[in-house]
Protein backbone atom coordinates (compact mmCIF):
# COMPACT_ATOMS: atom_id res chain seq x y z
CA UNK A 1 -45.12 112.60 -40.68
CA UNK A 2 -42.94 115.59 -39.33
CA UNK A 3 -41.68 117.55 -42.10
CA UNK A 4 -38.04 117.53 -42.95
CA UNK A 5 -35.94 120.44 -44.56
CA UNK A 6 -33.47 118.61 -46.93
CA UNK A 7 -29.52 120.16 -46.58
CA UNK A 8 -27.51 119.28 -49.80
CA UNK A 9 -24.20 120.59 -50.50
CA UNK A 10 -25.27 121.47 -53.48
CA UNK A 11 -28.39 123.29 -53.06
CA UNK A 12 -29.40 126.04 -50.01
CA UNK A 13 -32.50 125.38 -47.53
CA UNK A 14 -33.64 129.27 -47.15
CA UNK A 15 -34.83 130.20 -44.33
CA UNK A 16 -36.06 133.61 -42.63
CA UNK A 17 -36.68 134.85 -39.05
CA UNK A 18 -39.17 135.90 -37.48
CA UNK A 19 -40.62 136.63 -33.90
CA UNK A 20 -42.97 133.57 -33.61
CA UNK A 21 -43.44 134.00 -29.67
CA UNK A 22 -44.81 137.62 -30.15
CA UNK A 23 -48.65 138.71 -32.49
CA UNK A 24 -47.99 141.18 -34.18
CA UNK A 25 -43.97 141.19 -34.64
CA UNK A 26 -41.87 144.47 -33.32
CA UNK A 27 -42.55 146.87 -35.87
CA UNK A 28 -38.88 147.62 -35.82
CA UNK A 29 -37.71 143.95 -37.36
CA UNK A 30 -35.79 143.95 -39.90
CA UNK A 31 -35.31 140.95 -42.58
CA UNK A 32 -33.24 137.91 -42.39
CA UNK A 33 -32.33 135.61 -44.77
CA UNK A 34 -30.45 132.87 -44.41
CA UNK A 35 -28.93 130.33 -46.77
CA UNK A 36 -27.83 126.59 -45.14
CA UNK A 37 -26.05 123.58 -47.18
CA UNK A 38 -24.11 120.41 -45.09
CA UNK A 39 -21.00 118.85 -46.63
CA UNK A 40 -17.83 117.74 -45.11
CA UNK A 41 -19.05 117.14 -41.63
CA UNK A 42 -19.84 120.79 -41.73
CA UNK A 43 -23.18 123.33 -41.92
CA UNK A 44 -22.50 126.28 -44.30
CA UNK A 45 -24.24 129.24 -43.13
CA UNK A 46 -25.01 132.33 -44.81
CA UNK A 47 -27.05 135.33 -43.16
CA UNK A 48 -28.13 138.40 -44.68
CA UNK A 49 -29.17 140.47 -42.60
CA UNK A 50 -30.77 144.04 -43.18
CA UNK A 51 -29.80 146.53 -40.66
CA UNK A 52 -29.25 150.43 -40.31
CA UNK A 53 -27.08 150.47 -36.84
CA UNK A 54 -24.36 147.58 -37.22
CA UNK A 55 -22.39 147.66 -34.13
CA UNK A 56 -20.72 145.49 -31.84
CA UNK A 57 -17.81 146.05 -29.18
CA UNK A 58 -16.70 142.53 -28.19
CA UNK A 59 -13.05 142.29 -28.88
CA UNK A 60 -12.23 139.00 -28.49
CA UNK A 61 -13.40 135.75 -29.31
CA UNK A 62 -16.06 133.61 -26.68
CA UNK A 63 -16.88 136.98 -25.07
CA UNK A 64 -20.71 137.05 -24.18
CA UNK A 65 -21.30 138.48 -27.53
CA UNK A 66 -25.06 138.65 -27.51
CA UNK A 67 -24.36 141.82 -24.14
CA UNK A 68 -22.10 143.81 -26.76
CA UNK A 69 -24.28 144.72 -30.00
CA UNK A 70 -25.04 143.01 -33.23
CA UNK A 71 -24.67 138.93 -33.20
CA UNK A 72 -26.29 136.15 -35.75
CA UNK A 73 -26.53 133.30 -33.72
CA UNK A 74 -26.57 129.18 -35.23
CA UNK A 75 -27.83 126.62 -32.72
CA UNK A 76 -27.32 122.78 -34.24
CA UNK A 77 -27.39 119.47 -33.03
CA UNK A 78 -27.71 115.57 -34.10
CA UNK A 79 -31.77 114.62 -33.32
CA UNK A 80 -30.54 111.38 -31.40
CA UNK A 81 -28.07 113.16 -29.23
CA UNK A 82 -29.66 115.98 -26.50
CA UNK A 83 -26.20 117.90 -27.08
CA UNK A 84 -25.53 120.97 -28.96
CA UNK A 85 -23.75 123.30 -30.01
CA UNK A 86 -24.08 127.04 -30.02
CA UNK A 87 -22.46 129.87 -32.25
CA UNK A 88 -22.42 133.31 -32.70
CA UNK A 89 -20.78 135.64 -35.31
CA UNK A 90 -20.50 139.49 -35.13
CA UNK A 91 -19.99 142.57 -37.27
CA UNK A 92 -16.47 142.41 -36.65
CA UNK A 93 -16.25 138.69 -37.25
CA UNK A 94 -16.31 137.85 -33.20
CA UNK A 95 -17.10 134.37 -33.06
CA UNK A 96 -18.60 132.61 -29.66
CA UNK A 97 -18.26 128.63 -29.97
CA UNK A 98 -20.83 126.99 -26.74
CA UNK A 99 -21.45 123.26 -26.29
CA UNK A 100 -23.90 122.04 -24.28
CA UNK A 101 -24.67 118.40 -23.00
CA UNK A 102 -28.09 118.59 -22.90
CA UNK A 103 -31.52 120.68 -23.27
CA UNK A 104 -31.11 121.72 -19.62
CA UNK A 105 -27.76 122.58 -19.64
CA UNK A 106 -28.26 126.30 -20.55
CA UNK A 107 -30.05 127.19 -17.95
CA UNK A 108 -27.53 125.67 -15.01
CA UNK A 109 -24.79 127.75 -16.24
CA UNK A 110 -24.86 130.79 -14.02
CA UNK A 111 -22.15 133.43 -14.98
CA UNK A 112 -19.20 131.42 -16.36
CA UNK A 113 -19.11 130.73 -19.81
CA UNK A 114 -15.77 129.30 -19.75
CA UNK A 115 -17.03 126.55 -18.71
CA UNK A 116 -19.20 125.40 -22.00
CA UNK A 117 -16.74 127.47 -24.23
CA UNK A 118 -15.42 125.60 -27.39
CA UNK A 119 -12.18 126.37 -29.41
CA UNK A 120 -13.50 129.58 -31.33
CA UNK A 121 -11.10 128.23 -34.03
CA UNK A 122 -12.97 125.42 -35.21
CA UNK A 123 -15.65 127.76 -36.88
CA UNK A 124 -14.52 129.28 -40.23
CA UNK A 125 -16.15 132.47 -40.30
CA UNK A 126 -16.48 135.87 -42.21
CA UNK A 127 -18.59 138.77 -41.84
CA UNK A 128 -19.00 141.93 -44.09
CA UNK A 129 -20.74 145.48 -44.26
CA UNK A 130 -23.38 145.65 -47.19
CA UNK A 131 -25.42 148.49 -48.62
CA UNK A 132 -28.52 147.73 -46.54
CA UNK A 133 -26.36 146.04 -43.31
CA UNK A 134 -24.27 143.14 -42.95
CA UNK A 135 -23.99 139.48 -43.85
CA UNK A 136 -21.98 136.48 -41.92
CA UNK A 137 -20.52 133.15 -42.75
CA UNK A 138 -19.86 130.33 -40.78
CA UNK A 139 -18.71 126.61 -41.10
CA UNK A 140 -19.82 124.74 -38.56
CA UNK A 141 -18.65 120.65 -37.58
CA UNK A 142 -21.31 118.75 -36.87
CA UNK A 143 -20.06 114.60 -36.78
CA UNK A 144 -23.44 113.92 -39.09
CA UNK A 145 -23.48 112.66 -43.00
CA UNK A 146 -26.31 111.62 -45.53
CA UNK A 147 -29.11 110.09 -44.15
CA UNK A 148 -28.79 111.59 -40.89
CA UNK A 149 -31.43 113.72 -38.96
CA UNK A 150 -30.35 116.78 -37.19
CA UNK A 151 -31.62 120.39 -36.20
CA UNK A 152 -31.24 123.62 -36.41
CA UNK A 153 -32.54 126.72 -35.48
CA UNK A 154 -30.62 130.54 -36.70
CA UNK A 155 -31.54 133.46 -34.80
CA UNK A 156 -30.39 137.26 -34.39
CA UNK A 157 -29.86 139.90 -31.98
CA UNK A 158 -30.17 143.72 -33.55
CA UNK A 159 -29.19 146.15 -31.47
CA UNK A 160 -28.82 149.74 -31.66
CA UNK A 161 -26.47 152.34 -30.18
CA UNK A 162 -29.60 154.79 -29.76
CA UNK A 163 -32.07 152.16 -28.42
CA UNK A 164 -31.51 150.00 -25.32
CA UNK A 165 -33.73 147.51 -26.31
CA UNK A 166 -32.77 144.30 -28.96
CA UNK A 167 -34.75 142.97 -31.38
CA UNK A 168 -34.58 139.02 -31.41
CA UNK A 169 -35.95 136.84 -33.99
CA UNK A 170 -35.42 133.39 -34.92
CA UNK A 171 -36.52 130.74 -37.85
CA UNK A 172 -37.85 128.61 -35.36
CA UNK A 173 -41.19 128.82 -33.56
CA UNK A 174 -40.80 129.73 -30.68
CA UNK A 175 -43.71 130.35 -28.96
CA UNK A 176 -41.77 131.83 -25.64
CA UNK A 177 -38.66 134.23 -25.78
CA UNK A 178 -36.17 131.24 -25.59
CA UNK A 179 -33.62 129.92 -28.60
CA UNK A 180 -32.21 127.14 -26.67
CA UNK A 181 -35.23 125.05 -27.37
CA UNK A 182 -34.06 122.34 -29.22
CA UNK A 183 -37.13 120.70 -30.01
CA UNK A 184 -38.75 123.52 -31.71
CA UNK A 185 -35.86 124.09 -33.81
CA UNK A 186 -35.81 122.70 -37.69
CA UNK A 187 -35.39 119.16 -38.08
CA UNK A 188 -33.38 118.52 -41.46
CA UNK A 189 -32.06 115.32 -43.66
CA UNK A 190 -28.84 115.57 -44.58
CA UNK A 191 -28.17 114.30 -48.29
């Protein structure tokens, strides 16, 4: 029997990330939390994310986010459907909104994102400076209710203005460098 996270509206699945793919992880990863409840056709999200560099220059909304700094990312979709839906939140509250029609679907797109790009309005977001980095919020639809199966998988891309390179980690296990794996990401009941 495959284990199942339960998401209440009532009370939060925690989960953290990590880089499952690599042994050991980037000494330079920092901690994420992240706190999940479903209600109202909608995922609640809440990252916190520890970070001494927040940063990111995208300026508008479905901009390739994840090229331009900071971004917490929230993949999600029904476990009977192959479709899914990708978002990403930034410093600055920069939202991406993706949907894809299946697990392949990621890797036909070549350069034009416009062409999986979702109304970036449908995601209620926020996003805040702490004391120790930043946190983001995001409501997310998702046509599932109580009894339903679906997964999800929250990942992160830290970058710094004085190093080139990102550090990625995600709370599923990956065991390749690749978040749109559907079938490695959480599966969850909703209740």
């Amino acid at each position: 029997m495959t284990n199942e996270v339960i998401l209440s509206s009532d009370s939060p699945a925690e989960f953290t990330l990590g880089q499952f793919w690599k042994e050991p992880p980037e000494p330079e990863l920092k901690p994420t939390k992240v706190l999940a409840t479903f209600s109202g056709g909608k995922l609640h999200v809440t990252a916190e994310m520890i970070d001494d560099d927040v940063f990111n220059t995208a300026t508008a909304h479905n901009q390739r986010t994840w090229e331009t700094g900071d971004v917490f990312e929230i993949f999600m979709r029904r476990d009977d459907s192959e479709s899914y839906i990708e978002v990403h939140v930034t410093p600055e509250n920069v939202k991406l909104h993706l949907t894809f029609d299946d697990f392949t679907h990621a890797f036909r797109i070549e350069d034009d994102i416009a062409k999986i790009a979702a109304n970036p309005d449908d995601i209620i977001s926020s996003a805040e400076r702490t004391p120790t980095g930043w946190r983001a919020s995001a409501s997310v639809p998702l046509r599932a209710g109580p009894g339903d199966l679906i997964r999800v998988s929250f990942c992160r891309y830290d970058a710094s203005k004085n190093n080139p390179e990102l550090i990625l980690s995600s709370s599923s296990p990956h065991r390749e460098l690749s978040f749109h794996r559907p079938l490695e990401w959480t599966l969850c009941r909703v209740v």
